[in-house]
N, C-alpha and C. Protein backbone atom coordinates (compact mmCIF):
# COMPACT_ATOMS: atom_id res chain seq x y z
N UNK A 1 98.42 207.20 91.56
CA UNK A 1 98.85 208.09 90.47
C UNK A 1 100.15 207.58 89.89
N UNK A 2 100.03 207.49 88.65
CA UNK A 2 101.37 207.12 88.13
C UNK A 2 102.50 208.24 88.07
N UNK A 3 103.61 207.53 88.77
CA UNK A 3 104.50 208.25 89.03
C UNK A 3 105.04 209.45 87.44
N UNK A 4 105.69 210.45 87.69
CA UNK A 4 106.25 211.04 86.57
C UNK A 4 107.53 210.91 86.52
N UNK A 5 108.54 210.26 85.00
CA UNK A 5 109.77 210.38 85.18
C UNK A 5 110.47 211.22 83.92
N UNK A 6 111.23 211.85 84.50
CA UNK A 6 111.94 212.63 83.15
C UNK A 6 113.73 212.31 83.10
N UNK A 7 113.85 212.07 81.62
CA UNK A 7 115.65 211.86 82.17
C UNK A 7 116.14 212.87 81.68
N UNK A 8 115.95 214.39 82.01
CA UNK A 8 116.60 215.40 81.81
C UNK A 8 116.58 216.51 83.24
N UNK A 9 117.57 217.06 83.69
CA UNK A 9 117.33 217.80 84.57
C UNK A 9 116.37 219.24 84.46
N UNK A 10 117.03 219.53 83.03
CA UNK A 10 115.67 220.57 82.43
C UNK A 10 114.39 220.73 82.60
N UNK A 11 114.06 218.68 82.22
CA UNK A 11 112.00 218.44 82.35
C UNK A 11 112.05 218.22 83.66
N UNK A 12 113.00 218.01 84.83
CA UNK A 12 113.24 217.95 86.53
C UNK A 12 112.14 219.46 86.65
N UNK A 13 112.81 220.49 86.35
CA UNK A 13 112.32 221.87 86.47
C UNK A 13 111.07 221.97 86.09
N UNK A 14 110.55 221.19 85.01
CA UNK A 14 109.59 221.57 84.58
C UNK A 14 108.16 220.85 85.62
N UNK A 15 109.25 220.07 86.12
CA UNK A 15 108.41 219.06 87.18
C UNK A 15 107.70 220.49 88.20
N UNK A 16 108.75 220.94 88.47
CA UNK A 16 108.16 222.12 89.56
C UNK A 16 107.23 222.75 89.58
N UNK A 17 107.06 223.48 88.01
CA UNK A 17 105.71 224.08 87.88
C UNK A 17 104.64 222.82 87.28
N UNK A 18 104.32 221.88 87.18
CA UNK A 18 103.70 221.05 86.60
C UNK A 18 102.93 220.51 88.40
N UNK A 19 103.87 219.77 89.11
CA UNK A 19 103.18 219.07 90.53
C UNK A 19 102.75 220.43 90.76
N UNK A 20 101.53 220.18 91.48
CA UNK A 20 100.81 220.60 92.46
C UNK A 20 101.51 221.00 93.48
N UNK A 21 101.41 222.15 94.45
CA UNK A 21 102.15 222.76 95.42
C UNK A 21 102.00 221.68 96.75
N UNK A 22 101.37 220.62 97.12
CA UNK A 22 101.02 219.12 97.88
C UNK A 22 102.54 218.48 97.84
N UNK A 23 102.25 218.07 96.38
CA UNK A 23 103.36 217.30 96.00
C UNK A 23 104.43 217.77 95.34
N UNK A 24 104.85 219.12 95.28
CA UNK A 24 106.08 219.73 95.64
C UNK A 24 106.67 219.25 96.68
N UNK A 25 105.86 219.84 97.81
CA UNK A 25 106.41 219.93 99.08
C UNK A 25 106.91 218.28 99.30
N UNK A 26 106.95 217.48 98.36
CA UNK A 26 107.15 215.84 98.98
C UNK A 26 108.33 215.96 98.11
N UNK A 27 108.90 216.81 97.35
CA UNK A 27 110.25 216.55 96.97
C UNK A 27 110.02 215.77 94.80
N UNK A 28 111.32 215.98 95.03
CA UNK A 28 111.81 215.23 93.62
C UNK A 28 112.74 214.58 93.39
N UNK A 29 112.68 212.87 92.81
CA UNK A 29 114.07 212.23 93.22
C UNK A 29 114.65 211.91 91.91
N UNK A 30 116.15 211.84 91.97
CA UNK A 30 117.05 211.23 91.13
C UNK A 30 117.35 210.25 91.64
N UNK A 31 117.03 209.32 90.34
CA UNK A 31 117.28 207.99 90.36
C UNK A 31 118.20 207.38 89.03
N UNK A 32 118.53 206.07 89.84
CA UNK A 32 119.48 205.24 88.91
C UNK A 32 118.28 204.14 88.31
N UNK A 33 117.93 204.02 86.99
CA UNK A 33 117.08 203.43 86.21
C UNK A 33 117.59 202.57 85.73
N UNK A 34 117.99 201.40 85.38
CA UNK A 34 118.43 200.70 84.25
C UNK A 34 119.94 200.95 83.24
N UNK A 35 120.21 201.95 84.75
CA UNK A 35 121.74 202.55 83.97
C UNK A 35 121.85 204.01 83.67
N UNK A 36 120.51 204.52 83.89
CA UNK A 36 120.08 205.61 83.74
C UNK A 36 119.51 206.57 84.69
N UNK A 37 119.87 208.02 84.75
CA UNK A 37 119.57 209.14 85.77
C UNK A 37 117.90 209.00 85.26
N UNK A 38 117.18 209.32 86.48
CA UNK A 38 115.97 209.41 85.70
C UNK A 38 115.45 210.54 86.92
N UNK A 39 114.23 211.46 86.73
CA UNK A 39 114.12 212.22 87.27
C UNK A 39 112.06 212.03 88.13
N UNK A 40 112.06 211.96 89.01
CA UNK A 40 110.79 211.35 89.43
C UNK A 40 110.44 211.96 90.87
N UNK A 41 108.60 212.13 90.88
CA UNK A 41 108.04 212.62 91.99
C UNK A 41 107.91 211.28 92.76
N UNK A 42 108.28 209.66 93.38
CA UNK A 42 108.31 209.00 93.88
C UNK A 42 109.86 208.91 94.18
N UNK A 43 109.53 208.22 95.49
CA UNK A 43 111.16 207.84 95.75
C UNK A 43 111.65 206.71 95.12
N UNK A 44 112.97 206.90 94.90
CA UNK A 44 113.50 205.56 94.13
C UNK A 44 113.52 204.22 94.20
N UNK A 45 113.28 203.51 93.44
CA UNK A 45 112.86 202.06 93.91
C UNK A 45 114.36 201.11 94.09
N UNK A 46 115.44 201.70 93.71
CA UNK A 46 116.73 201.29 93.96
C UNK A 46 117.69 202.53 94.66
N UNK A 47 119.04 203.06 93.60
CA UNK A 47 119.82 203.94 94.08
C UNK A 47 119.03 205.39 92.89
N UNK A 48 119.31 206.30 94.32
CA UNK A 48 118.77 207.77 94.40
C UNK A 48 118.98 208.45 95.03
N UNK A 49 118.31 210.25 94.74
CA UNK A 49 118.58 211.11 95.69
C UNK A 49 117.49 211.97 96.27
N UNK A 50 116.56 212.41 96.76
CA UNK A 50 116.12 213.32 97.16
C UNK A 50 116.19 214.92 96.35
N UNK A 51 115.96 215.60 95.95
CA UNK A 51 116.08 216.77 95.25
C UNK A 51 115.01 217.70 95.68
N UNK A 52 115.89 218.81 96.90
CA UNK A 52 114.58 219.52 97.81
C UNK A 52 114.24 220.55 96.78
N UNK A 53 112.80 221.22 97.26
CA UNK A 53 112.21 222.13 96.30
C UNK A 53 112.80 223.13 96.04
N UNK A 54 113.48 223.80 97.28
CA UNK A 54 114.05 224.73 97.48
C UNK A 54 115.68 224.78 96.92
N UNK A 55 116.45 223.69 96.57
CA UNK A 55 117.06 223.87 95.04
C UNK A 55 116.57 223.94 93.84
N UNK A 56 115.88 222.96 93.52
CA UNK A 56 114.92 223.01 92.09
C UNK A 56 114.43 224.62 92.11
N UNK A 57 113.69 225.24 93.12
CA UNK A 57 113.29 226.67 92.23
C UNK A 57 114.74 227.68 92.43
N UNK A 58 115.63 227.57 93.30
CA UNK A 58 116.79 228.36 93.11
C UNK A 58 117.33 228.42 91.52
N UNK A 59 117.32 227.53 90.71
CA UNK A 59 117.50 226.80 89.62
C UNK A 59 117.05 227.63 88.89
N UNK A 60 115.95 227.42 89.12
CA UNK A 60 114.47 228.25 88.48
C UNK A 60 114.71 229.84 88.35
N UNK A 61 115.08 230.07 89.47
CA UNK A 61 115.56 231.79 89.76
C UNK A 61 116.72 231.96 88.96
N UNK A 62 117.41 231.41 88.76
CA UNK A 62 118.35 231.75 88.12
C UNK A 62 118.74 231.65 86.64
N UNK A 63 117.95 231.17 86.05
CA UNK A 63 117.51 230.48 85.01
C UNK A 63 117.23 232.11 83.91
N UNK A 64 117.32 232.52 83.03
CA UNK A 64 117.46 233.39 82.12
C UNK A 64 115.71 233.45 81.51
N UNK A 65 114.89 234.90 81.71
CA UNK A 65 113.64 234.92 81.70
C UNK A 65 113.31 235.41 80.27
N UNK A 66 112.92 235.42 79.36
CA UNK A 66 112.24 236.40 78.32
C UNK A 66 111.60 237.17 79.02
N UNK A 67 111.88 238.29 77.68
CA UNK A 67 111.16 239.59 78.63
C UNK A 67 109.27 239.55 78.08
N UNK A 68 109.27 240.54 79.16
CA UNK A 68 107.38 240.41 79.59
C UNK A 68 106.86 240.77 78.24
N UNK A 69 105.52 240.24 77.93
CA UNK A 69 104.87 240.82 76.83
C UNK A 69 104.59 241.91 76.79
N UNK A 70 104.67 242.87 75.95
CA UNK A 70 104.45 244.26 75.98
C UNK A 70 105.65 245.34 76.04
N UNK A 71 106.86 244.77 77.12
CA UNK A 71 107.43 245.31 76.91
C UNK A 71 108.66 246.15 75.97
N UNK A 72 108.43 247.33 76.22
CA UNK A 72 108.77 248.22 75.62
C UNK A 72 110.91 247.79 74.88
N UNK A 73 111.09 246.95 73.76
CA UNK A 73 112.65 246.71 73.51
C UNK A 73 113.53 247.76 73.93
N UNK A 74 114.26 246.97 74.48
CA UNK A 74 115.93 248.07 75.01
C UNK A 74 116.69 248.22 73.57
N UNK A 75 116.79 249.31 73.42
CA UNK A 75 117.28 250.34 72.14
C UNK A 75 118.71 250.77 72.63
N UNK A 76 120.04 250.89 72.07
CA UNK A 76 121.10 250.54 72.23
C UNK A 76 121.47 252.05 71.35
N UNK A 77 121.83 253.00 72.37
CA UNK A 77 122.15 254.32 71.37
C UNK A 77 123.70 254.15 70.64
N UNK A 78 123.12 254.29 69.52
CA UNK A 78 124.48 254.15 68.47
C UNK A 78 125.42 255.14 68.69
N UNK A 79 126.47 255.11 69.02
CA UNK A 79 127.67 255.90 69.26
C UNK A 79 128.00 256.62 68.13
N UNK A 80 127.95 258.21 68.68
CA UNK A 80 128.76 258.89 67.20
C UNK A 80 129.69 258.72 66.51
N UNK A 81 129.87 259.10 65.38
CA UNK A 81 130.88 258.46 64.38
C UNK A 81 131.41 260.01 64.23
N UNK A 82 132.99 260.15 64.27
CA UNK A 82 133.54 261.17 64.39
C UNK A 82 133.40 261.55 62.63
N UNK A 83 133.38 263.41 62.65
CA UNK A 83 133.28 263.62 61.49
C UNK A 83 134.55 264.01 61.01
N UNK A 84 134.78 263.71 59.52
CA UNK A 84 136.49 263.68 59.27
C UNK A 84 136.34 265.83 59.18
N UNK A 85 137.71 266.11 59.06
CA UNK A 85 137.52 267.69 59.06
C UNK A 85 137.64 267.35 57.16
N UNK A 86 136.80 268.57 57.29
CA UNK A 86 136.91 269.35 55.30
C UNK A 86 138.35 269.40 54.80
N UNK A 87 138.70 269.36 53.69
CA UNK A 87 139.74 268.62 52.71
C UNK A 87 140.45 270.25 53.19
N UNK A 88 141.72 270.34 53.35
CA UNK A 88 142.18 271.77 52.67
C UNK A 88 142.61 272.12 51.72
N UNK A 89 141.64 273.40 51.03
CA UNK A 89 142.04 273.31 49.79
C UNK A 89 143.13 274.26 49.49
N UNK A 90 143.95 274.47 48.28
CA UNK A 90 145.18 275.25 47.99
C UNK A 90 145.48 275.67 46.83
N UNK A 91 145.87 276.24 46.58
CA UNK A 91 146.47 276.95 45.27
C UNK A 91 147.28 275.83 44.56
N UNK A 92 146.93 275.58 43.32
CA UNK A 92 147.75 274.77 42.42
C UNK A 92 148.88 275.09 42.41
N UNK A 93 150.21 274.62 41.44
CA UNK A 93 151.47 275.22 41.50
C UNK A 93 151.59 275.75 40.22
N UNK A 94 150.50 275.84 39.58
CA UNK A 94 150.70 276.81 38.23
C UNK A 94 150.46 278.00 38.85
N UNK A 95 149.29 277.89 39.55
CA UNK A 95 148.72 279.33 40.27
C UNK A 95 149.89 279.64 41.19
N UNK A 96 150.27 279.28 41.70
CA UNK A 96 151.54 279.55 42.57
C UNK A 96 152.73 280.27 41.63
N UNK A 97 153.30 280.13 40.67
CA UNK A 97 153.86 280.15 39.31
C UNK A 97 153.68 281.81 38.69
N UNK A 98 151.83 281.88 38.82
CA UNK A 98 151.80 283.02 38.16
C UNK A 98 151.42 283.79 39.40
N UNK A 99 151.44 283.49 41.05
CA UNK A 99 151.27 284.34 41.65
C UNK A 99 152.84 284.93 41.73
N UNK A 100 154.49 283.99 41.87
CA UNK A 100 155.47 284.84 42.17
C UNK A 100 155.58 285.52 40.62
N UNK A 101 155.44 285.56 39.28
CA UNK A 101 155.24 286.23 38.06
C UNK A 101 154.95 287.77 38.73
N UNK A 102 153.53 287.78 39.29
CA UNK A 102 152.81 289.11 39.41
C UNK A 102 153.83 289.80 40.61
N UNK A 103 154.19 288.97 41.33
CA UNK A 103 155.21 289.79 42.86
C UNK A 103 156.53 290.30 42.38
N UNK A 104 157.09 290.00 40.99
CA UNK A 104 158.09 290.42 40.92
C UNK A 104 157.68 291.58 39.98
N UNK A 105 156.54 292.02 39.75
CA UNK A 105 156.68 293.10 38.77
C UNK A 105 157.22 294.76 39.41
N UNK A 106 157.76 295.50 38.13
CA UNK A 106 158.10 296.28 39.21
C UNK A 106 156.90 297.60 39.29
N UNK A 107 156.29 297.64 38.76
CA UNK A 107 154.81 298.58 38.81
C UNK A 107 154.24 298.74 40.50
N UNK A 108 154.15 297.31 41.10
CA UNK A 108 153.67 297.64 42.01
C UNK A 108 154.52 297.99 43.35
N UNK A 109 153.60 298.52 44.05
CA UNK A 109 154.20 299.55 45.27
C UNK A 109 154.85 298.46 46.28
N UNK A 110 155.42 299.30 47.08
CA UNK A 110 156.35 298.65 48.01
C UNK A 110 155.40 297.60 49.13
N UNK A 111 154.47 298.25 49.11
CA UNK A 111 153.14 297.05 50.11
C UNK A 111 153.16 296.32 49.53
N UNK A 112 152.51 296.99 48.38
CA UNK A 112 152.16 295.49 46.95
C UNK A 112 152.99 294.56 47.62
N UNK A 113 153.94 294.69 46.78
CA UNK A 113 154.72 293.66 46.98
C UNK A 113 155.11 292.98 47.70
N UNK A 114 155.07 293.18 48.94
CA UNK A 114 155.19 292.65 50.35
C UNK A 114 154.25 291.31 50.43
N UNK A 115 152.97 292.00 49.90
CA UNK A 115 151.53 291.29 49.89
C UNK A 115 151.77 290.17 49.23
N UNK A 116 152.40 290.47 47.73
CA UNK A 116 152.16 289.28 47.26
C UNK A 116 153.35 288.32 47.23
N UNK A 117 154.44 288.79 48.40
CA UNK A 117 155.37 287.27 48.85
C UNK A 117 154.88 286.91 49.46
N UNK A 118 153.63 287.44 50.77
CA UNK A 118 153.01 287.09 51.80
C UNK A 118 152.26 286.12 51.50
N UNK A 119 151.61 286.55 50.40
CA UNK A 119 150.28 285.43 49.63
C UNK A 119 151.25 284.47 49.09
N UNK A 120 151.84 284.29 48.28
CA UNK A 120 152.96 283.21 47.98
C UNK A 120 153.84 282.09 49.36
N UNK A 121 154.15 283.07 50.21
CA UNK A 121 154.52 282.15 51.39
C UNK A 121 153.29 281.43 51.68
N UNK A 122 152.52 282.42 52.37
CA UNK A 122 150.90 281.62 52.78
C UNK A 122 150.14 280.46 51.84
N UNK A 123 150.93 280.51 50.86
CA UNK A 123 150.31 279.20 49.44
C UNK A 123 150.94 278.07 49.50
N UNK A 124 152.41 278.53 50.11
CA UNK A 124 152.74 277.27 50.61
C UNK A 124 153.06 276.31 51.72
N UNK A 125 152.67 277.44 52.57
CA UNK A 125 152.44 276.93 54.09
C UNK A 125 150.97 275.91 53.85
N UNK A 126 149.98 276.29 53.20
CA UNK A 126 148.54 275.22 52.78
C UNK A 126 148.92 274.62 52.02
N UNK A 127 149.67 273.79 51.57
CA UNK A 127 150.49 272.91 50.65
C UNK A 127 151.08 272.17 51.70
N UNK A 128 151.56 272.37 52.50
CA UNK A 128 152.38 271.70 53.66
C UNK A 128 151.52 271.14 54.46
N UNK A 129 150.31 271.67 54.73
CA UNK A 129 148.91 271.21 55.61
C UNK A 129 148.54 272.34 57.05
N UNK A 130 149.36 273.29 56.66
CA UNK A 130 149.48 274.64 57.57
C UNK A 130 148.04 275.23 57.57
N UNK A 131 147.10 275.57 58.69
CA UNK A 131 145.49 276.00 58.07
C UNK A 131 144.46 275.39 57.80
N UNK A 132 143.53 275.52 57.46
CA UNK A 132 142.25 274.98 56.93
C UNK A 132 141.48 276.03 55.89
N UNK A 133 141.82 275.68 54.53
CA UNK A 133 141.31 276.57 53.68
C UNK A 133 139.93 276.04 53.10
N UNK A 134 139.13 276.69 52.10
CA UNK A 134 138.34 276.71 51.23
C UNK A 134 138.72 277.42 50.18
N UNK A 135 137.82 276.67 48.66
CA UNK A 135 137.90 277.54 47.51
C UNK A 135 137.47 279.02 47.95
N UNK A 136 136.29 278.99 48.57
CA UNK A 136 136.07 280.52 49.05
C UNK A 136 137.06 281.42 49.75
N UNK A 137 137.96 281.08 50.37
CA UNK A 137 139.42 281.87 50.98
C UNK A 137 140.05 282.59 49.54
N UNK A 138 140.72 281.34 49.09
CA UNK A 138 141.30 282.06 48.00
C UNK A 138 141.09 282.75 47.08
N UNK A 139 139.95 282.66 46.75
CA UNK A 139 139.16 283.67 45.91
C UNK A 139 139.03 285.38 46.48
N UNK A 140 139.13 285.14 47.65
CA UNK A 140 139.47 286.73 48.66
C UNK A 140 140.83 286.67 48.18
N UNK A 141 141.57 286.07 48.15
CA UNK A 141 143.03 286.17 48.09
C UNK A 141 143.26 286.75 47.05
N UNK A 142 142.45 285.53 46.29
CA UNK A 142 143.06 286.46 44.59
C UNK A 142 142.37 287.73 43.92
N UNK A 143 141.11 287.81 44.87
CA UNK A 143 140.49 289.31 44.95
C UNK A 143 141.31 290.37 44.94
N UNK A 144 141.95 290.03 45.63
CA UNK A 144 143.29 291.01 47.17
C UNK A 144 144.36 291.17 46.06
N UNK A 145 144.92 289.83 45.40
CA UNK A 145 146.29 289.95 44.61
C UNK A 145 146.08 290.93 43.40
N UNK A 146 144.73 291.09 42.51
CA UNK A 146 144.27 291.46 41.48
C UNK A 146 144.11 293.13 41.93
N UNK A 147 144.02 293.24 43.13
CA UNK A 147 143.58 294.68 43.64
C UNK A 147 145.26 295.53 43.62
N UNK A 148 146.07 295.00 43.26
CA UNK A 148 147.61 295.49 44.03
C UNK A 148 147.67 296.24 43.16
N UNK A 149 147.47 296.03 41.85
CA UNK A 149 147.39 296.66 40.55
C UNK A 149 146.83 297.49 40.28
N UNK A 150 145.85 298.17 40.89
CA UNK A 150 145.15 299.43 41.19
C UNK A 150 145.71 300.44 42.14
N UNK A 151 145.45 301.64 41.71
CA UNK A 151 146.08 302.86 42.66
C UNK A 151 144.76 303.04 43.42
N UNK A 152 143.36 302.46 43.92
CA UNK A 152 142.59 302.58 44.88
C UNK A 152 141.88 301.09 45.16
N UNK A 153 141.78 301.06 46.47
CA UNK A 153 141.75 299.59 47.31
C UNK A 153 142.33 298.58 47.32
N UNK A 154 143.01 299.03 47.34
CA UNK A 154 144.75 298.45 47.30
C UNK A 154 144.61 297.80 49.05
N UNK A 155 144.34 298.64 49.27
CA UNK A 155 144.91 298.66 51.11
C UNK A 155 143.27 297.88 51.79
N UNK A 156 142.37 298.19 51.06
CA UNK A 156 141.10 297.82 51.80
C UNK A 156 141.00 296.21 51.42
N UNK A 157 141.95 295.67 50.09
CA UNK A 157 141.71 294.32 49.91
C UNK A 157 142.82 293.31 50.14
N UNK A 158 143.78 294.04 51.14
CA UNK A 158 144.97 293.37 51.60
C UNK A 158 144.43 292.77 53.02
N UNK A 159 143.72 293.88 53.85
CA UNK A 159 142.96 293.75 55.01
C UNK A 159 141.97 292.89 54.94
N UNK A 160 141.32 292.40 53.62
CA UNK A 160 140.02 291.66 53.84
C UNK A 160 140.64 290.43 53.61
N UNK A 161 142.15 290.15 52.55
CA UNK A 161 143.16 289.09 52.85
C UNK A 161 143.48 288.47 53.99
N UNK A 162 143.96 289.37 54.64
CA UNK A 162 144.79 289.18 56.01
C UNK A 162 143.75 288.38 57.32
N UNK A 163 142.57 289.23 56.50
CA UNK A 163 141.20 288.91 57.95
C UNK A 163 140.82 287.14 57.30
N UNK A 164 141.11 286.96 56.49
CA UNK A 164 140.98 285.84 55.97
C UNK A 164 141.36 284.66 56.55
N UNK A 165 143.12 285.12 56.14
CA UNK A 165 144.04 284.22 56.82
C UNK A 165 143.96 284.12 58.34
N UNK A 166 143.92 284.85 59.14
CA UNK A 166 143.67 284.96 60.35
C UNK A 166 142.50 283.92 60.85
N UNK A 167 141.59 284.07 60.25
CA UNK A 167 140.50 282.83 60.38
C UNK A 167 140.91 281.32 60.20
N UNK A 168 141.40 280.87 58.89
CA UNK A 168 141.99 279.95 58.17
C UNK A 168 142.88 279.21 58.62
N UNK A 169 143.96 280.04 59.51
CA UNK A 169 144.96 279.69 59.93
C UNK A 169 145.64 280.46 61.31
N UNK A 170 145.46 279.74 62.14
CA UNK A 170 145.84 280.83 63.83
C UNK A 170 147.09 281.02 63.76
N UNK A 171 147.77 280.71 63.14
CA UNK A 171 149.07 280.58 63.72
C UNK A 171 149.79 282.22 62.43
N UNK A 172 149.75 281.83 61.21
CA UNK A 172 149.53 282.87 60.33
C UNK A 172 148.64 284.37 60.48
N UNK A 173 147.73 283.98 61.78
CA UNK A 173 147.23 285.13 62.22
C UNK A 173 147.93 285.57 63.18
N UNK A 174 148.38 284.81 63.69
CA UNK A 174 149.73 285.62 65.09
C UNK A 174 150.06 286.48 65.12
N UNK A 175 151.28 285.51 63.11
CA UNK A 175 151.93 286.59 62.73
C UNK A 175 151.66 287.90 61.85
N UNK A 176 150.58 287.67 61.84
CA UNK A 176 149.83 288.79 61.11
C UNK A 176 149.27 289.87 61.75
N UNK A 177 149.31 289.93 63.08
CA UNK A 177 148.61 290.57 64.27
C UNK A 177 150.04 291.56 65.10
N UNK A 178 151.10 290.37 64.76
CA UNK A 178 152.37 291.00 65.41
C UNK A 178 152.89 291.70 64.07
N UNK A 179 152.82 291.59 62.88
CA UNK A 179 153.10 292.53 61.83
C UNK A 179 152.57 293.86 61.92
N UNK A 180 151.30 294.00 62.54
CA UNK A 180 149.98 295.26 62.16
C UNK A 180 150.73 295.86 63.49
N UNK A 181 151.35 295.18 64.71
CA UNK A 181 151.80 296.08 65.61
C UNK A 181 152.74 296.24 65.24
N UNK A 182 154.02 295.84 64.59
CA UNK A 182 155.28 296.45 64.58
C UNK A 182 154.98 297.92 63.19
N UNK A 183 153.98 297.63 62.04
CA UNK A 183 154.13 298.66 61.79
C UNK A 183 153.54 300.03 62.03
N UNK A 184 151.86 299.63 63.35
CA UNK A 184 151.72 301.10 63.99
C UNK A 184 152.86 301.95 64.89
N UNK A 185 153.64 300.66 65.40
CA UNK A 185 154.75 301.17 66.31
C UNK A 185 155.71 301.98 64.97
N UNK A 186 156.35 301.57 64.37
CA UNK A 186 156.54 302.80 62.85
C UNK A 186 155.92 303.60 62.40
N UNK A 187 154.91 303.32 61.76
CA UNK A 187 154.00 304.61 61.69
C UNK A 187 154.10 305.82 62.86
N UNK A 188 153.62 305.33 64.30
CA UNK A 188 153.54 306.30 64.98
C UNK A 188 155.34 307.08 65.72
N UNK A 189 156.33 306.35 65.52
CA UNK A 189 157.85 306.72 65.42
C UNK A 189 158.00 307.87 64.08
N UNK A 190 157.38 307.53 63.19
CA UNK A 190 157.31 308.18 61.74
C UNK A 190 156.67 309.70 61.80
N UNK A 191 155.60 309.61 62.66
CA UNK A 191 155.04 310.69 62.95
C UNK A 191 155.20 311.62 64.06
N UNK A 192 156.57 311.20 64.96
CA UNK A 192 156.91 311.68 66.24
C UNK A 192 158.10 312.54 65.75
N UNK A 193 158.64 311.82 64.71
CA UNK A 193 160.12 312.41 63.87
C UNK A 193 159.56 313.84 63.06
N UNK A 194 158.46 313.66 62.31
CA UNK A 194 158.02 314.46 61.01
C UNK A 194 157.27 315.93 62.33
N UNK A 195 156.89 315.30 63.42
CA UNK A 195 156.14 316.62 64.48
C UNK A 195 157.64 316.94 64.78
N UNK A 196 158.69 316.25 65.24
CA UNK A 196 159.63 317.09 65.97
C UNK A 196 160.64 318.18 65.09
N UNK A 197 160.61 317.18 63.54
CA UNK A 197 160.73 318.10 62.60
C UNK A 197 160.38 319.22 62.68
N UNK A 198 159.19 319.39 62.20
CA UNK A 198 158.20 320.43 62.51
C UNK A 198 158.48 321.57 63.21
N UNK A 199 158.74 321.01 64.39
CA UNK A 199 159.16 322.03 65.40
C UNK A 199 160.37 323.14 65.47
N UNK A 200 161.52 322.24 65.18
CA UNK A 200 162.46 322.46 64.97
C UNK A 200 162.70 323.47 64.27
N UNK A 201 161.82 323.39 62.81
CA UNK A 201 161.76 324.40 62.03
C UNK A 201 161.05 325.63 62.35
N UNK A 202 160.60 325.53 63.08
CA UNK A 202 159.69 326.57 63.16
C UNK A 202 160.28 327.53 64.42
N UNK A 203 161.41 326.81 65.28
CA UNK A 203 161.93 327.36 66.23
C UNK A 203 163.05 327.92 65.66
N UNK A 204 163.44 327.35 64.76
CA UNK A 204 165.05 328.66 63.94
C UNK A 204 165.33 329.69 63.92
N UNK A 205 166.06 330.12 64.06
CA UNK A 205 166.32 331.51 63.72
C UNK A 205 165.94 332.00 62.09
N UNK A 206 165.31 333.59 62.37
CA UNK A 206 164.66 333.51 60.90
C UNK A 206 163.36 332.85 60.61
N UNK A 207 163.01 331.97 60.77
CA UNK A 207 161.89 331.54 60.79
C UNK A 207 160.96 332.07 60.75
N UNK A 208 159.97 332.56 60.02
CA UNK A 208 159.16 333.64 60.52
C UNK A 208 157.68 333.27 61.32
């Protein structure tokens, strides 16, 4: 049989699966050819080496496989992409302009007015980046500011304001939460004075 020679260590490998499992087992030699490595199932007819099977398929094992036919491609889950937060939106500074206009009038009541420095501060705390608004917020707002001017729901559209801001902005709801208690704590001082009043009078002398 004419010998096989390859001068690549690559077609060496390929030697492996190609011989017959006979002439495996007899090895594979590197040889010096004419100046040249050459790779052959005979032993060398000058300088050479022996090359046992059992490196050649280690080789083999280690060697990088394509994957099997059929199988199913490895799919690489795309990592979420963070979503930016919604723009906050704010009151222009014209609108700002004609909201302190309406707070200084003197028509409206002493809340009123409270309300609409409140809404004016709060316009520019969202100018600063204080909150997370929508066009839909302010439109309650200016619901609320337009209502001050009325002698009924006055008070029911300051509250649907306030419940606003409270959403919009936590921190503006704090203080909006510690406002509603300092003035039940008044209110109910207000009404402890006006009962003891009360009393008083009614305990006088004369009194009937």
């Amino acid at each position: 049989m004419t010998p096989a020679v390859f001068s690549s260590p690559f077609l060496a490998l390929a030697l492996t699966f190609a011989l017959p499992a006979t002439a495996l087992a007899q090895g594979v030699w590197k040889c010096e050819i004419d100046g040249q490595t050459r790779y052959t199932d005979r032993p060398c007819p000058d300088r050479g080496a022996s090359l046992s099977p059992q490196r050649l398929q280690a080789n083999v094992a280690d060697a990088p496989r394509p994957p099997a036919s059929g199988a199913a491609p490895v799919v690489t889950a795309a990592k979420p992409t963070a979503t930016e937060p919604p723009a906050n939106v704010c009151p222009s500074s014209t609108e700002l302009r004609d909201m302190e206009t309406r707070a200084s009038s003197t028509s409206l009541s002493t809340e009123a007015r409270q309300f609409m420095v409140d809404e004016i501060r709060r316009a520019r705390q969202c100018a600063k980046g204080q909150g997370r608004y929508t066009e839909a917020d302010w439109r309650i707002s200016r619901e609320a500011q337009a209502a001050q001017s009325s002698n009924s729901g006055a008070y029911e559209a300051r509250l649907r304001a306030e419940g606003m801001h409270s959403a919009a902005d936590p921190e503006e709801g704090t203080r909006i939460a510690r406002q509603r208690e300092q003035e039940t704590a008044a209110q109910t001082q207000a009404a402890r004075r006006a009962w003891r009043e009360q009393q008083r009078q009614r305990n006088a002398p004369g009194s009937p």
